[in-house]
Structure formats: structure tokens, C-alpha cells
C-alpha atoms as a PDB file:
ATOM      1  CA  UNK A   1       0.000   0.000   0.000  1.00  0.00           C
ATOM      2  CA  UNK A   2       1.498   3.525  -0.699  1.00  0.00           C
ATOM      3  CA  UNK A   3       2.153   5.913   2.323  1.00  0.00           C
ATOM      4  CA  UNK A   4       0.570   9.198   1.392  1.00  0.00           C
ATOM      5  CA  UNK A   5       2.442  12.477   2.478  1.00  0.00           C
ATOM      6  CA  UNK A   6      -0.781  13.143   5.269  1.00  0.00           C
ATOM      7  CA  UNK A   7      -0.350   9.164   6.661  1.00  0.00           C
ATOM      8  CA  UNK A   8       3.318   9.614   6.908  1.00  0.00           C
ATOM      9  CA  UNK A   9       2.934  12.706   9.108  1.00  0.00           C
ATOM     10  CA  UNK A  10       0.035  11.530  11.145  1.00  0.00           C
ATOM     11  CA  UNK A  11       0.815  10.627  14.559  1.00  0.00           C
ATOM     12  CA  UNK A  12      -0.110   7.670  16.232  1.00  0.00           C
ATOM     13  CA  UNK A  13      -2.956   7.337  19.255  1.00  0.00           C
ATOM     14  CA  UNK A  14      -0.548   6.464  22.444  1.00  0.00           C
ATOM     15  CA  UNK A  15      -3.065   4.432  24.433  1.00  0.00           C
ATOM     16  CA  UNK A  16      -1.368   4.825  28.654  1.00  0.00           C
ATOM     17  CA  UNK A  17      -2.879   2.323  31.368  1.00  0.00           C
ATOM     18  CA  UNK A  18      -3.101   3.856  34.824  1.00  0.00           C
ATOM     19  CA  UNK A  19      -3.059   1.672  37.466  1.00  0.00           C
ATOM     20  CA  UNK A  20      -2.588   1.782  41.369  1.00  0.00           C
ATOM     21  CA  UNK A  21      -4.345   0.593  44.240  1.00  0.00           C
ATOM     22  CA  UNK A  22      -7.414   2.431  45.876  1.00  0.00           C
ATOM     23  CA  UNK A  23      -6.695   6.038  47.838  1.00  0.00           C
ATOM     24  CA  UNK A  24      -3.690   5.938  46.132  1.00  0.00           C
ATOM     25  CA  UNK A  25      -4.248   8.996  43.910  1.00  0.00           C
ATOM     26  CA  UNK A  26      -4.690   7.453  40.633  1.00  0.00           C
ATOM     27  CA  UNK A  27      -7.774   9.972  39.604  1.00  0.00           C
ATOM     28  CA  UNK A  28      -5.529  13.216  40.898  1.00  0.00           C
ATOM     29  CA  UNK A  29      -3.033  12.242  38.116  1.00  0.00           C
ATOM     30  CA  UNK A  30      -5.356  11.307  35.712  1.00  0.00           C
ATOM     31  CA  UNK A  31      -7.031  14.998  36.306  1.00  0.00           C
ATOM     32  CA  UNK A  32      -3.302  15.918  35.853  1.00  0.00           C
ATOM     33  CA  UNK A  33      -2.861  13.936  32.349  1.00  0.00           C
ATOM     34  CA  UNK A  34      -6.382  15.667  31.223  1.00  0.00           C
ATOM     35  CA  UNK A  35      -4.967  18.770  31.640  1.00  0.00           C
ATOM     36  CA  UNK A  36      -2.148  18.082  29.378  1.00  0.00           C
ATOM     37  CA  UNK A  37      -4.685  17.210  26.706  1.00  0.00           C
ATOM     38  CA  UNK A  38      -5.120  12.969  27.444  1.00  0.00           C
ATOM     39  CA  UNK A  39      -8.724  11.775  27.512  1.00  0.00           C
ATOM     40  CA  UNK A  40      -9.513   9.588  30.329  1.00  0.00           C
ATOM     41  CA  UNK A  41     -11.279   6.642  30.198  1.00  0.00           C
ATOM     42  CA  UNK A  42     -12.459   5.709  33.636  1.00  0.00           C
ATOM     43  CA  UNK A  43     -12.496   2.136  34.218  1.00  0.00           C
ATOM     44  CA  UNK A  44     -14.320   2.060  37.219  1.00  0.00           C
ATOM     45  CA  UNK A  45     -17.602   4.394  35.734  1.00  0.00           C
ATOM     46  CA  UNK A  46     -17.618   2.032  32.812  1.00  0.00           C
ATOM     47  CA  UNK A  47     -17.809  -1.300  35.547  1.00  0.00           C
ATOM     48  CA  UNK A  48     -20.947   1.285  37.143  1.00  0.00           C
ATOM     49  CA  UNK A  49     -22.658   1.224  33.730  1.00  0.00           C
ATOM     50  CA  UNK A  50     -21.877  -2.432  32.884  1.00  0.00           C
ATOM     51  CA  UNK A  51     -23.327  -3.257  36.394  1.00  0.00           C
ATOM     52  CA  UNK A  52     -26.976  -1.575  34.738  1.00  0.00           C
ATOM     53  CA  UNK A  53     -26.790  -3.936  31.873  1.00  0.00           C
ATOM     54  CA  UNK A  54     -29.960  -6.288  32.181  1.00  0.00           C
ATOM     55  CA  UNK A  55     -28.069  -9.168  31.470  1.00  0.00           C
ATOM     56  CA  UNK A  56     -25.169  -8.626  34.174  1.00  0.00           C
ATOM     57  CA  UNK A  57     -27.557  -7.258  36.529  1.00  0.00           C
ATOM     58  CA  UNK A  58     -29.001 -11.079  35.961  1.00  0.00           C
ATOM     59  CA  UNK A  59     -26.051 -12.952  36.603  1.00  0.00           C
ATOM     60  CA  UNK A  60     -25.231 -10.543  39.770  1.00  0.00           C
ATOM     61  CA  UNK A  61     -28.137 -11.781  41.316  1.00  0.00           C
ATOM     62  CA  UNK A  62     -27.789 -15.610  40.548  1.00  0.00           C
ATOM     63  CA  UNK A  63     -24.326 -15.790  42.195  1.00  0.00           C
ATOM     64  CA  UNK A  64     -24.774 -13.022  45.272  1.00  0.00           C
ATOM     65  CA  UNK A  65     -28.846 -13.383  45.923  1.00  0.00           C
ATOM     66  CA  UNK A  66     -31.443 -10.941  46.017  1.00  0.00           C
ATOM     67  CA  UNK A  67     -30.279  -8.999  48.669  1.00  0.00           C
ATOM     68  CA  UNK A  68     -27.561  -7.190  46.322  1.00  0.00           C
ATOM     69  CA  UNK A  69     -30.375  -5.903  44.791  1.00  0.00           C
ATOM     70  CA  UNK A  70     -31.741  -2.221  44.978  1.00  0.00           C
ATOM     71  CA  UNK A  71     -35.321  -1.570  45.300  1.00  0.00           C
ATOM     72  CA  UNK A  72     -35.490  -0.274  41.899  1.00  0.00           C
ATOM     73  CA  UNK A  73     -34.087  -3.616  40.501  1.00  0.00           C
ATOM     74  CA  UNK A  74     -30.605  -2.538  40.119  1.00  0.00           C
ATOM     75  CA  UNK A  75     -27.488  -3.578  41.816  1.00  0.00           C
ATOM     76  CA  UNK A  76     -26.488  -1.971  45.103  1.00  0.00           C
ATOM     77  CA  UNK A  77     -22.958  -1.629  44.825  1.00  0.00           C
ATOM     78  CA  UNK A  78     -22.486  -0.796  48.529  1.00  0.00           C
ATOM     79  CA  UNK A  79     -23.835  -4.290  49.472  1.00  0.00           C
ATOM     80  CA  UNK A  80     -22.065  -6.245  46.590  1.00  0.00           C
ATOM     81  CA  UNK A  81     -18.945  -4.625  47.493  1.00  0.00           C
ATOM     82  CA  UNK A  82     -19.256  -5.282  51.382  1.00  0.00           C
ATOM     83  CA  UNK A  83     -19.426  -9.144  50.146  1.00  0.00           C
ATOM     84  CA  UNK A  84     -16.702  -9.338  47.644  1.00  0.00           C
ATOM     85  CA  UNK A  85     -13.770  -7.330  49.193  1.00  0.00           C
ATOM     86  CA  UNK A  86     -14.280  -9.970  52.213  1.00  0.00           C
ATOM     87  CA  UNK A  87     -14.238 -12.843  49.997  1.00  0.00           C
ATOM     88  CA  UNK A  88     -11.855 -13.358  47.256  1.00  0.00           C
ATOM     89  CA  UNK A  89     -14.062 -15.867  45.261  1.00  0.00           C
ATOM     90  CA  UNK A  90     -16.810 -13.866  45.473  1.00  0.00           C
ATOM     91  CA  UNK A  91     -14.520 -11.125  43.574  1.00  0.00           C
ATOM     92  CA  UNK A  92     -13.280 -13.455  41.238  1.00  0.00           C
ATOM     93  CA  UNK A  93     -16.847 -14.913  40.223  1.00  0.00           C
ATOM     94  CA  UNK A  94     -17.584 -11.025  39.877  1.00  0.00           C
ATOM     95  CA  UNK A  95     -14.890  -9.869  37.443  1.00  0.00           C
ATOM     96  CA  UNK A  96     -16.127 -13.082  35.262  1.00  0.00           C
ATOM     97  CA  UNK A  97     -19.156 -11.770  35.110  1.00  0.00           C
ATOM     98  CA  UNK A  98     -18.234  -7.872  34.511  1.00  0.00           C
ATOM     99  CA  UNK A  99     -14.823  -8.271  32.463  1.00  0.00           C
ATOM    100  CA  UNK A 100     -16.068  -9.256  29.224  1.00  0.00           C
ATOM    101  CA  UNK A 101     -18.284  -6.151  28.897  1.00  0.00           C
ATOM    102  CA  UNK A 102     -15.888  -4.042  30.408  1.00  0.00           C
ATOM    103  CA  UNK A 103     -12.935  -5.062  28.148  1.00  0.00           C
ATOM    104  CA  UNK A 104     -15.716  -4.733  24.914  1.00  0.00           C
ATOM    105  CA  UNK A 105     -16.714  -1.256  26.295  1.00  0.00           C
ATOM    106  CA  UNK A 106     -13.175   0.604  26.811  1.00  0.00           C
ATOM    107  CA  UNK A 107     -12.266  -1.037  23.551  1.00  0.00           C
ATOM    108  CA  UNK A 108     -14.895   1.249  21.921  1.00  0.00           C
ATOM    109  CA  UNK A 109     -14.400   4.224  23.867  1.00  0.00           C
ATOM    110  CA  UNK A 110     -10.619   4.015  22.716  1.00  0.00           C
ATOM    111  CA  UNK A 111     -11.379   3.705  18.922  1.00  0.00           C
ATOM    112  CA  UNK A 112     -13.648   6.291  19.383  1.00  0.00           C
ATOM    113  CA  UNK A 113     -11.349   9.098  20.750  1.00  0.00           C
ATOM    114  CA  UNK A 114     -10.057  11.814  18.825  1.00  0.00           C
ATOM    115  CA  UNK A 115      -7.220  12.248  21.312  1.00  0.00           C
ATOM    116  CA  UNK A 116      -3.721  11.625  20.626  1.00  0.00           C
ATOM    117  CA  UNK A 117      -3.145  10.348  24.234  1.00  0.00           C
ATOM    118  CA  UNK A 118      -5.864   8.004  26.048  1.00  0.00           C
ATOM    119  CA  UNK A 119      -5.280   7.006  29.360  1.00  0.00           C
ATOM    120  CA  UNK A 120      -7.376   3.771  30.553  1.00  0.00           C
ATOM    121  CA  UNK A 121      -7.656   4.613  34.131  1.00  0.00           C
ATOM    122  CA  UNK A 122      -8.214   1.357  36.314  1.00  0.00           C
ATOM    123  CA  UNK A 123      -6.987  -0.407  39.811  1.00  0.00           C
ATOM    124  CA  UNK A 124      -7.487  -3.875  37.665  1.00  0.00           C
ATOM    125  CA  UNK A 125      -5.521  -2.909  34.888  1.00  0.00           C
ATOM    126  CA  UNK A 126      -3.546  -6.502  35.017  1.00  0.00           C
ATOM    127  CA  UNK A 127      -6.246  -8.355  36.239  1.00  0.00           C
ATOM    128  CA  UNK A 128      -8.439  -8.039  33.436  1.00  0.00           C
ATOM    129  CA  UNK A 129      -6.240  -7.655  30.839  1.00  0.00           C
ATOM    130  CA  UNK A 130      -6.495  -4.277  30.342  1.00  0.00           C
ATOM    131  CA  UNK A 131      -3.190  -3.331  30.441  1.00  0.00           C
ATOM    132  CA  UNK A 132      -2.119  -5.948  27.518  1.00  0.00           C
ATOM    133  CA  UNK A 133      -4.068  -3.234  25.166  1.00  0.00           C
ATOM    134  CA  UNK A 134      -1.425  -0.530  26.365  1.00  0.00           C
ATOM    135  CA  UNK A 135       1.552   0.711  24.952  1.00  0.00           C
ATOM    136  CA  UNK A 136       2.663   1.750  28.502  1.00  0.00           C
ATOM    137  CA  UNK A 137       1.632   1.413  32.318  1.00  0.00           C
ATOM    138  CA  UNK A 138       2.090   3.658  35.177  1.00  0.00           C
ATOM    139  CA  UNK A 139       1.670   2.988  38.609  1.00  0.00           C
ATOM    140  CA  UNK A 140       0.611   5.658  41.025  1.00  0.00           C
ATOM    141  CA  UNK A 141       1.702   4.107  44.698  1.00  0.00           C
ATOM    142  CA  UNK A 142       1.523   6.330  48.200  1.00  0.00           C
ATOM    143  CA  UNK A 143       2.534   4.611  51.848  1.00  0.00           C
ATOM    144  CA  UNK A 144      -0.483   2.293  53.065  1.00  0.00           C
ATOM    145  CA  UNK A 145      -1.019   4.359  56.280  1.00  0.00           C
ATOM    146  CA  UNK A 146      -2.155   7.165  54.075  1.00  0.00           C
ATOM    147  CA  UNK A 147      -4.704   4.946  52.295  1.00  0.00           C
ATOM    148  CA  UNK A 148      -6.209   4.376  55.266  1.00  0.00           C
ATOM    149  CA  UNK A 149      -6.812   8.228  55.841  1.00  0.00           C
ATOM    150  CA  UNK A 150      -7.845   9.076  52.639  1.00  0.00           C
ATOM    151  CA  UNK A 151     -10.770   6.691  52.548  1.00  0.00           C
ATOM    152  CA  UNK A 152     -11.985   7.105  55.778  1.00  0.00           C
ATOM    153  CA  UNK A 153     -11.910  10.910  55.063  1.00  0.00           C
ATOM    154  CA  UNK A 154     -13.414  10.595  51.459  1.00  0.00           C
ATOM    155  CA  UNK A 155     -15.616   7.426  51.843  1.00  0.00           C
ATOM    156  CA  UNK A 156     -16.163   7.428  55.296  1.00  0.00           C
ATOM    157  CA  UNK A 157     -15.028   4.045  55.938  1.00  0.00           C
ATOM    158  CA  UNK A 158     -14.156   2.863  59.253  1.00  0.00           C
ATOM    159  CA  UNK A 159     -10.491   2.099  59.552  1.00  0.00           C
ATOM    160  CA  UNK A 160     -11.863  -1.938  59.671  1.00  0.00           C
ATOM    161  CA  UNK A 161     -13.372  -1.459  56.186  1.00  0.00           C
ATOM    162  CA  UNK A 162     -10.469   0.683  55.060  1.00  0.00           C
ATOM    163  CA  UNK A 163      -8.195  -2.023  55.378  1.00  0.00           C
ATOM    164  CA  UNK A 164     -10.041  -4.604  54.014  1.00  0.00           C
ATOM    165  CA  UNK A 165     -10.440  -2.865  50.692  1.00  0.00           C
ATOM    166  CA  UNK A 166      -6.774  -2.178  50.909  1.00  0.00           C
ATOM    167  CA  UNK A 167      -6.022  -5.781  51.853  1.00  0.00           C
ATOM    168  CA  UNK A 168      -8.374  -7.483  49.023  1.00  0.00           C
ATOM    169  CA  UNK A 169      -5.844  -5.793  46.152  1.00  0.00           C
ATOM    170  CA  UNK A 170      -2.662  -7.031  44.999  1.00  0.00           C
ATOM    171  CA  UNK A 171       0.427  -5.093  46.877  1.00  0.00           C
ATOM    172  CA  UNK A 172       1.290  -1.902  45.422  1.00  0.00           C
ATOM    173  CA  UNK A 173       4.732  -3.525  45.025  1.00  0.00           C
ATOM    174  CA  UNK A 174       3.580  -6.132  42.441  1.00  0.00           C
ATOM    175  CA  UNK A 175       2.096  -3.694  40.355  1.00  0.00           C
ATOM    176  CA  UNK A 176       5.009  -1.230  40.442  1.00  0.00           C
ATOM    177  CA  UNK A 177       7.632  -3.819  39.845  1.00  0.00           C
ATOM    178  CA  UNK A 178       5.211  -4.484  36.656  1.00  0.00           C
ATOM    179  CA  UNK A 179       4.919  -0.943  35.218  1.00  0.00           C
ATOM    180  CA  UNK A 180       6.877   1.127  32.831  1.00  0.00           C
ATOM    181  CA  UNK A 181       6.798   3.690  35.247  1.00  0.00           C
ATOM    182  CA  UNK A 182       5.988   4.830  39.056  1.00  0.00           C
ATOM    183  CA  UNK A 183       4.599   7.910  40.191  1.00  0.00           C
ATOM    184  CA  UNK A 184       4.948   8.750  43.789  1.00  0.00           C
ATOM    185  CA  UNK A 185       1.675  10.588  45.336  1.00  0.00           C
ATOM    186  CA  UNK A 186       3.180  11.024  48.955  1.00  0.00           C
ATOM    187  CA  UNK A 187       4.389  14.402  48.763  1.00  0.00           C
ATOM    188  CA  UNK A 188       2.673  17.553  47.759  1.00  0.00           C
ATOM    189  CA  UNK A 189       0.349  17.478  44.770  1.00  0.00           C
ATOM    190  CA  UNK A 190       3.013  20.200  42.750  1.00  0.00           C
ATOM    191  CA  UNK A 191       5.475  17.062  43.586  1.00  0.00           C
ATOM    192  CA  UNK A 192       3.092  14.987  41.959  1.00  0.00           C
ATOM    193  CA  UNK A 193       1.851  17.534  38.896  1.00  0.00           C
ATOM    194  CA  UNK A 194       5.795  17.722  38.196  1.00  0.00           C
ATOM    195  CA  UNK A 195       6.576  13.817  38.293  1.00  0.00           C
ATOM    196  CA  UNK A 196       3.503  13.500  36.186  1.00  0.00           C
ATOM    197  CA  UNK A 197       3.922  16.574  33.547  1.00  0.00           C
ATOM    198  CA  UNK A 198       8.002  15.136  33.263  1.00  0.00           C
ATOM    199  CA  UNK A 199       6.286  11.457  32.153  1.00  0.00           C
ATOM    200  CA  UNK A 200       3.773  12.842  29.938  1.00  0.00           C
ATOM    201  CA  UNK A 201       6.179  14.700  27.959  1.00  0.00           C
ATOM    202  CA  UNK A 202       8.243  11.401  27.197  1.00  0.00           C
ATOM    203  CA  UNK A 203       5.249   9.908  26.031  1.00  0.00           C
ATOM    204  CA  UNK A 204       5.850  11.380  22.782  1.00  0.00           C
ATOM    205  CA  UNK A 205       8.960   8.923  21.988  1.00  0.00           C
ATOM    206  CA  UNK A 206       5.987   6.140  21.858  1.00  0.00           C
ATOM    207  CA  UNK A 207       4.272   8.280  18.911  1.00  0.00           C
END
């Protein structure tokens, strides 16, 4: 096939998985990478609107019961995830059941985006095979102790259910010794903005 002038100078989309475990900051740098033009695709929102489909809200309720239902029929996330984050089956069984549509959904959200950078923002980045679509993965990682603070301030856990969120995820050291990059989110958020702005800019050598 012959390379037109206007192919040979079109740049490539740069598709960059964003990973890290919960309270760790990951949506503070993705706010960070939307400001320097990436389009975020929010892993989590899309699991919320896979969770409506009438089919998964189906198979929800066969393997958890009624009782993770909402009165309006839907699922109440609150009550599936007080079951799953204390049994690891459970959240196994679950991520069969979601993945599939999840995987089909970002898929489709990336082809669709006019941006030159997309960032696939999601804790289970590995897990579902997410990150295998990426052409890089960074890791956002804090200290655990400050986890625990930042969900019982902005989720208003109690420090019980705080950890076992925290302890139901992989260790932040897995996924850091997995990813192309780390971005520590312990310090001051202009620490952070910087770390992030510097990685961004490299980006471009992927293009």
C-alpha cells in the first residue's frame, strides 16, 4: 500500500494504562494527564454502567442473591462490594461476570477518541487484561497508612473497612515492579503535577 504524504505525518494514538491501588491517587493524576490534553477513560464508571446492563444485573443476582439488589431492581454496589472485598471468590466470580463487557466497552471508547493520548484509568488494569491493550503502564503508589486516611476521610469508611479494601488488592509492590513507570503521590500534589507533567512529555517517543 502507498504511504501518502498526510499518513506519513500523522501521529499515532498512544493508548497509557493507569493503574494503582485504591486512595492511592490514581484519579488526581489522571485529572493531571487531562490537563495536558489525554482523555480519560475511567475504568471504574464504565464497571458502574456495565453493572446496569440487564443481562449482568441477571447474573449478579444468581451468584450473590437478592439482597444485592436495589429496590429499583438494580445492583447496590455498597452491598455487593461489602461481600466481595471480604471474599476473594466472590470477587473473582464477579470480574467473570463484569470483564467481558468491560474489556468490549473501553475497547470502543478508545477507537472512538479523537485524542492523541488516552489514558485507561483502572486499579485492575492486570487483572483483566487491560493493560495488555497498552503501549505503557504507570503505577501511582503512596505509603499504606495514608490509604487508610484518605478513605476514611473521602468514603467514610471505618479504619476496619479501610483495610479490608486495601487488603483485598494485589500489593502496590507487584504492580510497580510491573509498570513502565511509578509515580509517587506522597508528597505535595506540585510534587506529583511535576513527576507526572516530566512522564507525559516522554510519552511522545511512543508516537
Amino acid at each position: 500500500m502507498q504511504t501518502t504524504s498526510e499518513d506519513s505525518g500523522r501521529r499515532r494514538k498512544i493508548v497509557l494504562g493507569l493503574t494503582g491501588n485504591i486512595a492511592c491517587g490514581k484519579s488526581t493524576v489522571c485529572a493531571m494527564l487531562a490537563e495536558l490534553g489525554a482523555e480519560v477513560i475511567d475504568a471504574d464508571r464504565v464497571v458502574h454502567d456495565v453493572l446496569r446492563l440487564p443481562a449482568v444485573v441477571r447474573a449478579v443476582a444468581k451468584r450473590f442473591g437478592a439482597e444485592v439488589l436495589a429496590p429499583d431492581g438494580q445492583v447496590d454496589r455498597r452491598i455487593l462490594g461489602t461481600i466481595v472485598f471480604a471474599d476473594a471468590q466472590g470477587l473473582a466470580d464477579l470480574e467473570g461476570i463484569l470483564y467481558p463487557d468491560v474489556l468490549r466497552w473501553i475497547d470502543e471508547l478508545v477507537a472512538a477518541s479523537p485524542a492523541r493520548v488516552v489514558v485507561i484509568d483502572a486499579i485492575k488494569l492486570y487483572e483483566a487484561g487491560i493493560a495488555a491493550k497498552c503501549d505503557a503502564v504507570w503505577t501511582v503508589t503512596c505509603p499504606t497508612d495514608q490509604q487508610v486516611r484518605r478513605l476514611m476521610a473521602t468514603r467514610g469508611l471505618s479504619e476496619e473497612e479501610a483495610w479490608v479494601r486495601i487488603r483485598a488488592q494485589a500489593p502496590q509492590e507487584e504492580k510497580a515492579a510491573r509498570a513502565d513507570l511509578v509515580i509517587d503521590n506522597s508528597g505535595s500534589v506540585e510534587e506529583t503535577r511535576a513527576q507526572a507533567r516530566r512522564a507525559y512529555e516522554r510519552l511522545g517517543m511512543l508516537a
